[in-house]
C-alpha atoms as a PDB file:
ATOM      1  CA  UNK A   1       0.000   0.000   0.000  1.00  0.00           C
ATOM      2  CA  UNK A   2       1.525   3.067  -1.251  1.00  0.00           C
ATOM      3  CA  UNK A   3       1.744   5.565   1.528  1.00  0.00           C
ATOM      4  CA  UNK A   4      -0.176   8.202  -0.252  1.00  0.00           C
ATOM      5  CA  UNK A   5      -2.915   5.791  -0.252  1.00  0.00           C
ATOM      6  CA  UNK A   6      -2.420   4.730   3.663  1.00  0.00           C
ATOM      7  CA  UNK A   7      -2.644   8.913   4.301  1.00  0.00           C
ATOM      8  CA  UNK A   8      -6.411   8.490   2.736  1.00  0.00           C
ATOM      9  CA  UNK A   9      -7.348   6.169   4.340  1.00  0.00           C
ATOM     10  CA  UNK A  10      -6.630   7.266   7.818  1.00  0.00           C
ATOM     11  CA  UNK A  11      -8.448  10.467   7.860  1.00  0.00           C
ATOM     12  CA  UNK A  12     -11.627   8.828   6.393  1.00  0.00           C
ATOM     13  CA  UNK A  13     -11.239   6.048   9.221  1.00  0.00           C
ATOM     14  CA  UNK A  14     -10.850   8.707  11.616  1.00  0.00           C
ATOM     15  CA  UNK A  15     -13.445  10.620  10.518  1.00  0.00           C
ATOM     16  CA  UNK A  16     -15.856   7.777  10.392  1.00  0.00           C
ATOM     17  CA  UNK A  17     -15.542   7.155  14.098  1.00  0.00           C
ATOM     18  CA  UNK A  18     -16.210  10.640  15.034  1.00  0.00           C
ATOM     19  CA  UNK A  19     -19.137  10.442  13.027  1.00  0.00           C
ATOM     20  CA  UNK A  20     -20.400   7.236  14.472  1.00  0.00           C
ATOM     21  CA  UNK A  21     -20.090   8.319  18.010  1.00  0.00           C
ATOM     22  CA  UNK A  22     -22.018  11.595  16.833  1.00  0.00           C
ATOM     23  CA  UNK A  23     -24.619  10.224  14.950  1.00  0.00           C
ATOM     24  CA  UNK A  24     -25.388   7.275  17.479  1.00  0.00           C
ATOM     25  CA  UNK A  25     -24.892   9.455  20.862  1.00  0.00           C
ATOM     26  CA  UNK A  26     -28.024  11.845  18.740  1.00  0.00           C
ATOM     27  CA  UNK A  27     -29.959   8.809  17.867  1.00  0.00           C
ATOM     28  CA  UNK A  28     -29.917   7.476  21.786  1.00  0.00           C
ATOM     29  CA  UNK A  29     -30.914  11.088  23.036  1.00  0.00           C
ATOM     30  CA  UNK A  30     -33.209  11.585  20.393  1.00  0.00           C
ATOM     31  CA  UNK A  31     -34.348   7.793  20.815  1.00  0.00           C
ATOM     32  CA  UNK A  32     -34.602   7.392  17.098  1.00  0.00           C
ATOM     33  CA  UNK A  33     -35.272   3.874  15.961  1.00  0.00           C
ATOM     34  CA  UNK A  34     -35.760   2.983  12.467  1.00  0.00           C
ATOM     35  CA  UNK A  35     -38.173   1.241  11.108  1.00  0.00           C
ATOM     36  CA  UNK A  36     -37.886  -2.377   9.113  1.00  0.00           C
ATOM     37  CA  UNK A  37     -39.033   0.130   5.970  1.00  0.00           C
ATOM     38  CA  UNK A  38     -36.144   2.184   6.358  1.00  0.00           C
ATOM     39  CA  UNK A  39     -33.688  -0.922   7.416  1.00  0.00           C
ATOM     40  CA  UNK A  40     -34.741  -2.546   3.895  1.00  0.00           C
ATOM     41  CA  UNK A  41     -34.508   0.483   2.153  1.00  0.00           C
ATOM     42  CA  UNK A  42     -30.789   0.967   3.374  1.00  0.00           C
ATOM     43  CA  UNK A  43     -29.571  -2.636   2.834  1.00  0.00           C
ATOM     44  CA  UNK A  44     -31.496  -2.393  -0.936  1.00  0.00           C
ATOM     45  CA  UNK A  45     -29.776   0.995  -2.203  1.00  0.00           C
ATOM     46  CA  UNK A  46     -26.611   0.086  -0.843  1.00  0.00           C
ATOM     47  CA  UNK A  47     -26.479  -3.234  -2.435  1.00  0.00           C
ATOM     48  CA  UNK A  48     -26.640  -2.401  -5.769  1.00  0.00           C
ATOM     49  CA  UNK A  49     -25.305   0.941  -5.276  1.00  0.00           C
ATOM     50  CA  UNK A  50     -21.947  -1.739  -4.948  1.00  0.00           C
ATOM     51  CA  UNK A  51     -23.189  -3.246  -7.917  1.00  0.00           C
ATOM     52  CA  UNK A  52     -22.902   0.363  -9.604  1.00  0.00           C
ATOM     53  CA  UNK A  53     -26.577   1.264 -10.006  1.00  0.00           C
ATOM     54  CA  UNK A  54     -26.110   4.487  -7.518  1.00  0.00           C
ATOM     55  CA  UNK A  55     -27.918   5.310  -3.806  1.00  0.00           C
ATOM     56  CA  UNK A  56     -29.028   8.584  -3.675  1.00  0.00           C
ATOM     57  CA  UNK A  57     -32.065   9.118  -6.537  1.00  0.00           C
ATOM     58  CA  UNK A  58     -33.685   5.570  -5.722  1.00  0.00           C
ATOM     59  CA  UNK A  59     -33.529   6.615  -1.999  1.00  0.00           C
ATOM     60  CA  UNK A  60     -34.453  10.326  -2.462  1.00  0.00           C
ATOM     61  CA  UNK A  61     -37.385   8.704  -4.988  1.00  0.00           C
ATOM     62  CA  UNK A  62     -38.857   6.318  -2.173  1.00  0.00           C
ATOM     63  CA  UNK A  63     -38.543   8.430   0.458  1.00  0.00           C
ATOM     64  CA  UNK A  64     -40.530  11.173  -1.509  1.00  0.00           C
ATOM     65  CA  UNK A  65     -43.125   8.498  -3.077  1.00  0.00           C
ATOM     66  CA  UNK A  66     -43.496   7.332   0.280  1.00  0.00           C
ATOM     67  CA  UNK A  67     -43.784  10.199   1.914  1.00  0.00           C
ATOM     68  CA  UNK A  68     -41.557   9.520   4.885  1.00  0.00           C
ATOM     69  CA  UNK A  69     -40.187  12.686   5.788  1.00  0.00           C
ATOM     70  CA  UNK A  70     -40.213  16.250   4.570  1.00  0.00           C
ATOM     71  CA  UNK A  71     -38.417  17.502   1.601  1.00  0.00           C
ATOM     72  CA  UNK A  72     -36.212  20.148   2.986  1.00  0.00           C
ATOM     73  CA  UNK A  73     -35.054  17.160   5.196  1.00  0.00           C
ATOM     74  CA  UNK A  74     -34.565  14.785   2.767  1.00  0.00           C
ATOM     75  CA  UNK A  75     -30.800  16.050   1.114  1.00  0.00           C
ATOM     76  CA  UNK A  76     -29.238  16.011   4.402  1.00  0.00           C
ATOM     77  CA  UNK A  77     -30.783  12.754   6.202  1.00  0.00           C
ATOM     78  CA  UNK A  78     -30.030  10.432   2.808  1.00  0.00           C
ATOM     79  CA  UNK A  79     -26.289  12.010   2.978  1.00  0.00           C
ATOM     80  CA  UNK A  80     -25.839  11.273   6.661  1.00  0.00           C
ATOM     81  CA  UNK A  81     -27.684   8.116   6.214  1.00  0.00           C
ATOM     82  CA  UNK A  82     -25.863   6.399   2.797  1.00  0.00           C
ATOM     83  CA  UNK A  83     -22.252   7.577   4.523  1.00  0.00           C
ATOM     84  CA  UNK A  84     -21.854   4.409   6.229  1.00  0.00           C
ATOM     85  CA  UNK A  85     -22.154   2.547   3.277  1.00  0.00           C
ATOM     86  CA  UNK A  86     -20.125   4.570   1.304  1.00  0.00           C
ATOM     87  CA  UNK A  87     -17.326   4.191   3.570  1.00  0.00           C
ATOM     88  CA  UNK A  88     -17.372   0.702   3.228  1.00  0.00           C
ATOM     89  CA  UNK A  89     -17.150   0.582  -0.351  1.00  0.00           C
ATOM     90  CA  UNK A  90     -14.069   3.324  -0.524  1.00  0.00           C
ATOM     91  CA  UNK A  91     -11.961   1.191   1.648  1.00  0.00           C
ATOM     92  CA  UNK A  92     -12.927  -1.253  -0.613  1.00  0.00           C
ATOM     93  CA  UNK A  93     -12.408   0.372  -3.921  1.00  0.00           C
ATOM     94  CA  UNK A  94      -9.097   2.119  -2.424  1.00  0.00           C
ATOM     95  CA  UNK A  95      -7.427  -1.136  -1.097  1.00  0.00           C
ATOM     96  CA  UNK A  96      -8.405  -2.612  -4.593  1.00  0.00           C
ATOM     97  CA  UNK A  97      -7.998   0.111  -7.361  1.00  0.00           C
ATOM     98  CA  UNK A  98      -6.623   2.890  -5.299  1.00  0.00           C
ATOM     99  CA  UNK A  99      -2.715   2.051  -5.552  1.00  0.00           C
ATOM    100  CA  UNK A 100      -3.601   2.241  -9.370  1.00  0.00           C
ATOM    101  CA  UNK A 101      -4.599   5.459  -9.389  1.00  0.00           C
ATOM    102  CA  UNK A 102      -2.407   8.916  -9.606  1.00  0.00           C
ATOM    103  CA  UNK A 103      -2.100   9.609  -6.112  1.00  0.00           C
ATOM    104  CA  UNK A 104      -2.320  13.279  -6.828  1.00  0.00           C
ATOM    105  CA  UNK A 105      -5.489  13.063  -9.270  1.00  0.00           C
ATOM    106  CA  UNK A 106      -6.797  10.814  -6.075  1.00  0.00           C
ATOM    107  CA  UNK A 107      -6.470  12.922  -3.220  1.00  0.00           C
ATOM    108  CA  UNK A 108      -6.789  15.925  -4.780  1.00  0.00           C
ATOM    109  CA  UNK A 109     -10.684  15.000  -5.966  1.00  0.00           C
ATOM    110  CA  UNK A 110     -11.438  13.948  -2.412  1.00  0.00           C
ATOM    111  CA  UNK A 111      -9.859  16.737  -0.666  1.00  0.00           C
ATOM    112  CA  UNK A 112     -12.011  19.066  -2.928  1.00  0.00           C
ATOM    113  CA  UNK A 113     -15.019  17.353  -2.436  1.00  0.00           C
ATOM    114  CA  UNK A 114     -14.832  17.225   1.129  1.00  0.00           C
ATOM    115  CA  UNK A 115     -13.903  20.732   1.028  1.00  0.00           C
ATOM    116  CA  UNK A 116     -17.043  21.474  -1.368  1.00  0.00           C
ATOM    117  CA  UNK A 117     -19.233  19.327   1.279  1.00  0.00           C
ATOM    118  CA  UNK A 118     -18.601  21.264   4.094  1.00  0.00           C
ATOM    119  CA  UNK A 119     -18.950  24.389   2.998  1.00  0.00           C
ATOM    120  CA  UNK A 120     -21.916  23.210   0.945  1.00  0.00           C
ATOM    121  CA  UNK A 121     -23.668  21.662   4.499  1.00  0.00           C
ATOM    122  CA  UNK A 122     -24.716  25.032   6.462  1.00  0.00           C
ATOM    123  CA  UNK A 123     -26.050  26.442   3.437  1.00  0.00           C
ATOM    124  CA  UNK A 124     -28.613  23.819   2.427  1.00  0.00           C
ATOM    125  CA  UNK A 125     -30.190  24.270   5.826  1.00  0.00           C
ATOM    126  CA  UNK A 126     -30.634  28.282   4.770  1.00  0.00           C
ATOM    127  CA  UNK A 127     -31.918  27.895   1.290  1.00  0.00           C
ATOM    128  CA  UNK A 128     -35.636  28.092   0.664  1.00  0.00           C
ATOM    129  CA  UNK A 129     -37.648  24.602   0.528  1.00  0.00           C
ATOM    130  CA  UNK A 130     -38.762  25.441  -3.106  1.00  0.00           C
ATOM    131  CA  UNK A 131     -34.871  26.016  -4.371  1.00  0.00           C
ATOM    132  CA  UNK A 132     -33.381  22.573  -2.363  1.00  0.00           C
ATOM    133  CA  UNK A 133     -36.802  21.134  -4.099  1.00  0.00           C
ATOM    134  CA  UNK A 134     -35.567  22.299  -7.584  1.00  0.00           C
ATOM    135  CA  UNK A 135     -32.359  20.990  -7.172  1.00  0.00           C
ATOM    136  CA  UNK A 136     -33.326  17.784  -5.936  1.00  0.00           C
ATOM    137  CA  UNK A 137     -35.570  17.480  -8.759  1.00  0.00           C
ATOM    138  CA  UNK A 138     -33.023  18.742 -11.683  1.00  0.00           C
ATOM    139  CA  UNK A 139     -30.460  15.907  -9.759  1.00  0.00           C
ATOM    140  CA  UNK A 140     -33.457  13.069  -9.791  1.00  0.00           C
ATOM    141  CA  UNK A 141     -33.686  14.178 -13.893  1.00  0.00           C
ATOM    142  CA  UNK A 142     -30.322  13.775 -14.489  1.00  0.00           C
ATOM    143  CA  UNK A 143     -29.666  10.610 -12.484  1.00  0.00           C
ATOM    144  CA  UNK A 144     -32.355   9.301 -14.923  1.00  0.00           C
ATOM    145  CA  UNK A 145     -30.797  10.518 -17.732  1.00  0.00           C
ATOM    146  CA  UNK A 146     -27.444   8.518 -16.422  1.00  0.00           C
ATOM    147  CA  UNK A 147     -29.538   5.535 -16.036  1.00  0.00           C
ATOM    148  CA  UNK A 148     -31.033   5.403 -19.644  1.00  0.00           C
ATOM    149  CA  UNK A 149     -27.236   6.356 -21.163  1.00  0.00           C
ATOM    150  CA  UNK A 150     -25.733   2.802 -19.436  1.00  0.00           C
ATOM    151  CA  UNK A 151     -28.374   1.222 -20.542  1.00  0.00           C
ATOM    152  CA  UNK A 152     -28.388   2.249 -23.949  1.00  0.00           C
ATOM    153  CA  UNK A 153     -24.210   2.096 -23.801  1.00  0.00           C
ATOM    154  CA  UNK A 154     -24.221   6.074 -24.360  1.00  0.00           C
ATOM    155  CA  UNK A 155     -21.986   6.666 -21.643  1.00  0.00           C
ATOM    156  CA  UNK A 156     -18.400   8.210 -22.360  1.00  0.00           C
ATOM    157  CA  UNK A 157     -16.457   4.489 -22.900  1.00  0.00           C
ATOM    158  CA  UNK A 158     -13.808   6.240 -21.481  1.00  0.00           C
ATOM    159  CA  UNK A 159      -9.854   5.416 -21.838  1.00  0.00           C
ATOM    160  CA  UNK A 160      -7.331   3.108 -19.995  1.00  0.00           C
ATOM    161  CA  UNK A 161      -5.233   6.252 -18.068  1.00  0.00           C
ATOM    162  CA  UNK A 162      -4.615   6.118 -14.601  1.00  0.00           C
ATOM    163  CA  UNK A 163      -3.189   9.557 -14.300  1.00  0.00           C
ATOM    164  CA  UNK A 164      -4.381  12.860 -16.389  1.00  0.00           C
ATOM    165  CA  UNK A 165      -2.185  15.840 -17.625  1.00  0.00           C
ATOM    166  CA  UNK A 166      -2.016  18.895 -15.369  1.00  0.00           C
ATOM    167  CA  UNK A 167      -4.563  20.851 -16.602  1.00  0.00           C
ATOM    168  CA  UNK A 168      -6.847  18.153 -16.878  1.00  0.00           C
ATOM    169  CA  UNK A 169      -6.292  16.976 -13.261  1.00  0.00           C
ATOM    170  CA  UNK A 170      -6.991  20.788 -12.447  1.00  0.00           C
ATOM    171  CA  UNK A 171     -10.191  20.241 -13.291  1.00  0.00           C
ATOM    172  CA  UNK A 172     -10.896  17.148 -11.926  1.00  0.00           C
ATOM    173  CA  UNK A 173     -10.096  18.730  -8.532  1.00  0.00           C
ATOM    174  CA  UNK A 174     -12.363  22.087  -9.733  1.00  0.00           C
ATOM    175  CA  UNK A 175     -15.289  19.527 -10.384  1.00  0.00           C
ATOM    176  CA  UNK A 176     -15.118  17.657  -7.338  1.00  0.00           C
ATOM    177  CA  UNK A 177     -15.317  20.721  -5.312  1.00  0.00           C
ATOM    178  CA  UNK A 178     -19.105  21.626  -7.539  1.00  0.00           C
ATOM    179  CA  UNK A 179     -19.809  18.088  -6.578  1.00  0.00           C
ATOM    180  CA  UNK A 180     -19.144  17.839  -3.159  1.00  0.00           C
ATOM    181  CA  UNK A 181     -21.364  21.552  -2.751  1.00  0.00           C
ATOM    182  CA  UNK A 182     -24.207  19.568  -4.439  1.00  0.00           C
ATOM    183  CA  UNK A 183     -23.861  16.281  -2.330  1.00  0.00           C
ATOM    184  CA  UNK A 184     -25.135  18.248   0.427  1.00  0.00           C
ATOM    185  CA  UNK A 185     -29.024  18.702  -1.562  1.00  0.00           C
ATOM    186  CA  UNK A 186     -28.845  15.198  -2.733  1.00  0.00           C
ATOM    187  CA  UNK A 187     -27.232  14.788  -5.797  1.00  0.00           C
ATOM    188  CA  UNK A 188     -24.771  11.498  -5.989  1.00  0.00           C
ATOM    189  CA  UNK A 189     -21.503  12.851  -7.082  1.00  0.00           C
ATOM    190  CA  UNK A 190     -20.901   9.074  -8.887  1.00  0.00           C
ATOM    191  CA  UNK A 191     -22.341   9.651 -12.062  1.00  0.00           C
ATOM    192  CA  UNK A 192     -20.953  13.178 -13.390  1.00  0.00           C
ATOM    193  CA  UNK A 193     -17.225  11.919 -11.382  1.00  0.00           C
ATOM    194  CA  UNK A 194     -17.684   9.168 -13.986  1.00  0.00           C
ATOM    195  CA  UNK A 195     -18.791  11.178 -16.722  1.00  0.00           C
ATOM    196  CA  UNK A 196     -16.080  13.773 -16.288  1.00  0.00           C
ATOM    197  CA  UNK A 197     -13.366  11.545 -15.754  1.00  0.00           C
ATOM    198  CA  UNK A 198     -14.359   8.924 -18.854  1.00  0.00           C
ATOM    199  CA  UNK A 199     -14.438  11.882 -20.951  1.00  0.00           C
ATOM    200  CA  UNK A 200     -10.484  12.739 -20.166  1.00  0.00           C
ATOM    201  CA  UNK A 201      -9.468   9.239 -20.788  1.00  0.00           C
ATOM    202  CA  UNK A 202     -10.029   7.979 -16.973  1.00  0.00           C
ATOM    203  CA  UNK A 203      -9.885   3.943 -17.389  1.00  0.00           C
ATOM    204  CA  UNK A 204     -13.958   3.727 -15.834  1.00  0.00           C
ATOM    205  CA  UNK A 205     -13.098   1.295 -12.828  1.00  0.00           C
ATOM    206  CA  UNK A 206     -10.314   3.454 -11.953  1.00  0.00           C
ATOM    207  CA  UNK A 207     -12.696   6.058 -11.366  1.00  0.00           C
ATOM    208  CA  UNK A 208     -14.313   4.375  -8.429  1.00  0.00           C
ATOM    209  CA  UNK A 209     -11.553   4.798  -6.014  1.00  0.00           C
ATOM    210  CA  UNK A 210     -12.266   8.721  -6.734  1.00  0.00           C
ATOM    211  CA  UNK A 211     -15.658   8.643  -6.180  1.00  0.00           C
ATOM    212  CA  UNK A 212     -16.172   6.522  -3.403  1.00  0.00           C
ATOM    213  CA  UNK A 213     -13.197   7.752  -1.425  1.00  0.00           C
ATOM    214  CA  UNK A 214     -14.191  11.474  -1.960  1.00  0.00           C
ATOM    215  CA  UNK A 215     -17.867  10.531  -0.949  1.00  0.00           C
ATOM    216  CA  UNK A 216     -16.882   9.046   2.005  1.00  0.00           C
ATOM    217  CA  UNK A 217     -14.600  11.599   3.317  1.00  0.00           C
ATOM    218  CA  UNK A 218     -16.957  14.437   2.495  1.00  0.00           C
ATOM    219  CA  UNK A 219     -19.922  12.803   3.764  1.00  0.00           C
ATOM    220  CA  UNK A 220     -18.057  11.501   7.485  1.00  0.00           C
ATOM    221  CA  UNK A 221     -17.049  15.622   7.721  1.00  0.00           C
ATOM    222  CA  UNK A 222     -20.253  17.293   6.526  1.00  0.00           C
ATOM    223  CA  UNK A 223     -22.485  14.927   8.214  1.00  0.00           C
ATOM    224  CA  UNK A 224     -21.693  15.708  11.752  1.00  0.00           C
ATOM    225  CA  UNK A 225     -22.637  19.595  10.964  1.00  0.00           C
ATOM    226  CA  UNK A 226     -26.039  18.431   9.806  1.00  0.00           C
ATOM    227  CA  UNK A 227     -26.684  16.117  12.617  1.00  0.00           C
ATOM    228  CA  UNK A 228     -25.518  18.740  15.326  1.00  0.00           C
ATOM    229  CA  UNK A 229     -28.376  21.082  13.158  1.00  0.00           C
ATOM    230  CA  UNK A 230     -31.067  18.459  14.051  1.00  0.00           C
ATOM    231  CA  UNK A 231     -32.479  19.346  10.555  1.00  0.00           C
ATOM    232  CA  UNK A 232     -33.016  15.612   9.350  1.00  0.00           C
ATOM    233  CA  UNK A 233     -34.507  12.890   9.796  1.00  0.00           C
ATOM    234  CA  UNK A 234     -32.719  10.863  12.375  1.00  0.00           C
ATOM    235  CA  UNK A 235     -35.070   7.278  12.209  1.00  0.00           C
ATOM    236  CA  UNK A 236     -34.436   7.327   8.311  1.00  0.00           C
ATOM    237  CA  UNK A 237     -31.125   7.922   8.959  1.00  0.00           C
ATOM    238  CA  UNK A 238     -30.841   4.914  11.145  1.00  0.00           C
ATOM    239  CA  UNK A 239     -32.411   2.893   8.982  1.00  0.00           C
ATOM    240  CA  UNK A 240     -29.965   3.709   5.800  1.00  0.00           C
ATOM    241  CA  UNK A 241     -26.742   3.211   8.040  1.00  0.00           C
ATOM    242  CA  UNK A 242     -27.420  -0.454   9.914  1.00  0.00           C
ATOM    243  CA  UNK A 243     -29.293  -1.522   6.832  1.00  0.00           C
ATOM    244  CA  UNK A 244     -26.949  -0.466   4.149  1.00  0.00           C
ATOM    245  CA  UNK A 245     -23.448  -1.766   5.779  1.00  0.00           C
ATOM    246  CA  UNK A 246     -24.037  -5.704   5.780  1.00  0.00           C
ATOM    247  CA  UNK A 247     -25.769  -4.738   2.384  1.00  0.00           C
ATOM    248  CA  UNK A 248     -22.361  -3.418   0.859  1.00  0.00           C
ATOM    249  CA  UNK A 249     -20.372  -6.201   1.929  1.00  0.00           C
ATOM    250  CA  UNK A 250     -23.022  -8.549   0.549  1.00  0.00           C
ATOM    251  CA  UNK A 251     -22.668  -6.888  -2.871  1.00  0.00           C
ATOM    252  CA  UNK A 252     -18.820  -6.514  -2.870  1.00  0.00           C
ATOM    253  CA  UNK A 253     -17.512 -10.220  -2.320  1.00  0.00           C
ATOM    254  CA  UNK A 254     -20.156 -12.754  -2.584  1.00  0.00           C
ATOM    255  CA  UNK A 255     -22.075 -11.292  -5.417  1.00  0.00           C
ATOM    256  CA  UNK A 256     -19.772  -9.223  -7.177  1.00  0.00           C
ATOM    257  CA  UNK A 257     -21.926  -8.514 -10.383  1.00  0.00           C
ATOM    258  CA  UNK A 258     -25.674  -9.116 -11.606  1.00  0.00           C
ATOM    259  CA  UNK A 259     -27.375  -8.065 -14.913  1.00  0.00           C
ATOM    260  CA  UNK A 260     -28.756  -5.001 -13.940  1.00  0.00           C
ATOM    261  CA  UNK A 261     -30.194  -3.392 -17.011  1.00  0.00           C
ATOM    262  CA  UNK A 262     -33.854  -4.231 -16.230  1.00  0.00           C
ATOM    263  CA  UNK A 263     -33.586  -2.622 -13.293  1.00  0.00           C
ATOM    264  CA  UNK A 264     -32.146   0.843 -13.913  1.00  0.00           C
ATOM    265  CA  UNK A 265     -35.197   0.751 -16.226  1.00  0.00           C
ATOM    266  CA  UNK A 266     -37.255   0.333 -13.622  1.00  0.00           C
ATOM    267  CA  UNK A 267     -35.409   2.591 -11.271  1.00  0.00           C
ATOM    268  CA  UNK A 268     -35.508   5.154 -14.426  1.00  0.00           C
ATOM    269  CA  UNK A 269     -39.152   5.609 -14.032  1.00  0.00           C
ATOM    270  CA  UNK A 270     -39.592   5.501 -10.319  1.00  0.00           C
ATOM    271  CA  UNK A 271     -36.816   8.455 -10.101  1.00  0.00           C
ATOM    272  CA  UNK A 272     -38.602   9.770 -13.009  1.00  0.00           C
ATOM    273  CA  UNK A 273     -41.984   9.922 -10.883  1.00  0.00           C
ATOM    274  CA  UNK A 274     -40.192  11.873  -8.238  1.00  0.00           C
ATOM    275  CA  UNK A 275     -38.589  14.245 -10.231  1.00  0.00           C
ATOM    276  CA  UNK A 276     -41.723  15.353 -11.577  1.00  0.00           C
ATOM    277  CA  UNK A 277     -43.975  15.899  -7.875  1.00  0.00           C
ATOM    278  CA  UNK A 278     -40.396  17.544  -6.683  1.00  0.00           C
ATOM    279  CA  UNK A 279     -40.449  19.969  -9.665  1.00  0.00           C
ATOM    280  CA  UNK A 280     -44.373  20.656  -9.341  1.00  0.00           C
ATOM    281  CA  UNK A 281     -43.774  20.657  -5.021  1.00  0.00           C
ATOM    282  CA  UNK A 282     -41.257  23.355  -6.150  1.00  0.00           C
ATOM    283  CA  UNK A 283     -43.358  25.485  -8.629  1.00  0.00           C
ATOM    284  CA  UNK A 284     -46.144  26.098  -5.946  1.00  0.00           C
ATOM    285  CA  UNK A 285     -43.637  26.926  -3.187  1.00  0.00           C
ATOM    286  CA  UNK A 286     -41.907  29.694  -5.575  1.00  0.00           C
ATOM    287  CA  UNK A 287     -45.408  30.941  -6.035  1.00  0.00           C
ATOM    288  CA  UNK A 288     -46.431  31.155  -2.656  1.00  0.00           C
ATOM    289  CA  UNK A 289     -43.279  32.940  -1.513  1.00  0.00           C
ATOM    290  CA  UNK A 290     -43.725  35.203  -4.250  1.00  0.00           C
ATOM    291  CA  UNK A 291     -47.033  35.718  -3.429  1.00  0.00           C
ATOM    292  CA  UNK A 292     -46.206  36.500   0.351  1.00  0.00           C
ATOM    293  CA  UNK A 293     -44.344  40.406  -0.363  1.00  0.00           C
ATOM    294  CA  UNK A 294     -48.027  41.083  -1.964  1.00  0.00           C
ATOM    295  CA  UNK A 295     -50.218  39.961   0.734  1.00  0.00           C
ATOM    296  CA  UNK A 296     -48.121  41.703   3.481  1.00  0.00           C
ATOM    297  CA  UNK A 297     -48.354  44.906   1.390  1.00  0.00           C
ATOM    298  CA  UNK A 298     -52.160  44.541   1.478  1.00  0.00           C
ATOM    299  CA  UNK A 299     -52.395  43.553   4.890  1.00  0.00           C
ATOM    300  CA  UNK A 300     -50.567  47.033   5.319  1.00  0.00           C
END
């Protein structure tokens, strides 16, 4: 293990047992139990989020279709809640892939997305409900839009480099620090880190290391500042982390790989579904707060 690698892995260790100790000291206070819905739901996503399908629109999909929190809570509770799991799979995808990788291209991306993350995490809790709905909704689109391109093999085939040029890693890193902003209202940073990268020649399994490790490290940081706000949903968050961990291991080394084309189909439209009542939630909050300056006026 190279020692680039080992100095990775350590902070995201570390920070994943200051974020354990957080999240379950809240959970006991807060006596915050999930439910089996929320255990399945966690040990589902997370499997074939493994498998490569993704975590965050089919969660941020059921969670909406079954109406199991509110949406203003639902960015932060599925980041704090799919973080266990994705810490799993980066030590995974690091001890496999990650000596492979350019050590600078590697750490830089997760150092800027983890920088992006936590300066991304106080303001999602001060944007308006209808603009985190928007975003959520424009995120569900284009996570559908991912779905239908691997499917239909439209998605950049990508090269066989493990390193990139300067410039290009420059941008890399610039990327991952949009990304790890956006993580915090719910939009997986896997698909455009795979897009991006593919497109500059990345070999595609090389880019897992990348993603994984820079959602894990961003999402063990940024997740303690949204569980010391209190605004998420703690039992749903519960439910993703002790359902989703067995569920990754599960995935990683006894199943490995599945055909899973019928299913991002049918993922496809359920994420569809929910992009639509999130973009329609979203057009009749803008109008009532734009209607709100007008009534006061009146009431004047």
């Amino acid at each position: 293990m190279s020692s680039m690698l080992l100095a990775l892995l350590v902070p995201i260790v570390l920070a994943t047992l200051v974020f354990t100790v957080v999240l379950f000291r809240a959970a006991i206070v807060r006596k915050a139990w999930p439910s089996p819905e929320t255990l399945g739901l966690g040990a589902v996503v997370c499997f074939f989020d493994t498998l490569g399908i993704g975590s965050f629109a089919p969660t941020t999909a059921w969670l909406k279709f079954r109406r199991l929190t509110q949406d203003r809570l639902i960015p932060p509770t599925i980041l704090v809640g799919l973080t266990a799991g994705a810490v799993v799979e980066s030590i995974i995808f690091l001890l496999k892939l990650g000596v492979k990788v350019d050590p600078v291209l590697l750490v830089g991306c997760v150092v800027a997305c983890t920088t992006g993350g936590l300066i991304g995490a106080p303001l999602v809790h001060k944007t308006r409900v209808w603009i985190v709905q928007s975003i959520v909704a424009v995120g569900l689109t284009l996570a559908a839009i991912a779905y239908a391109m691997t499917n239909l093999n439209m998605f950049p085939g990508g090269g066989s480099a493990s390193s990139l040029s300067v410039t290009l890693t420059v941008v890399a890193i610039v990327a991952n620090f949009g990304f790890g902003l956006l993580l915090n209202y719910g939009v997986g940073n896997y698909a455009p880190t795979l897009v991006v990268l593919s497109l500059m020649g990345m070999d595609p399994h090389l880019c897992f290391p990348i993603m994984a490790g820079a959602a894990a490290l961003m999402g063990a940081t940024s997740s303690i500042r949204h569980i010391n706000t209190g605004n998420l949903d703690l039992r749903v968050v519960m439910g993703l982390t002790i359902g989703g961990i067995p569920a990754v291991f599960i995935a990683a080394y006894l199943v490995v790989s599945m055909p899973l084309e019928w299913l991002r189909w049918l993922v496809l439209i359920v994420v569809l579904y929910a992009a639509t009542i999130m973009f329609r939630a979203a057009m009749l909050g803008r109008r009532e707060h734009d209607a709100e300056p007008a009534t006061a006026a009146i009431a004047e």
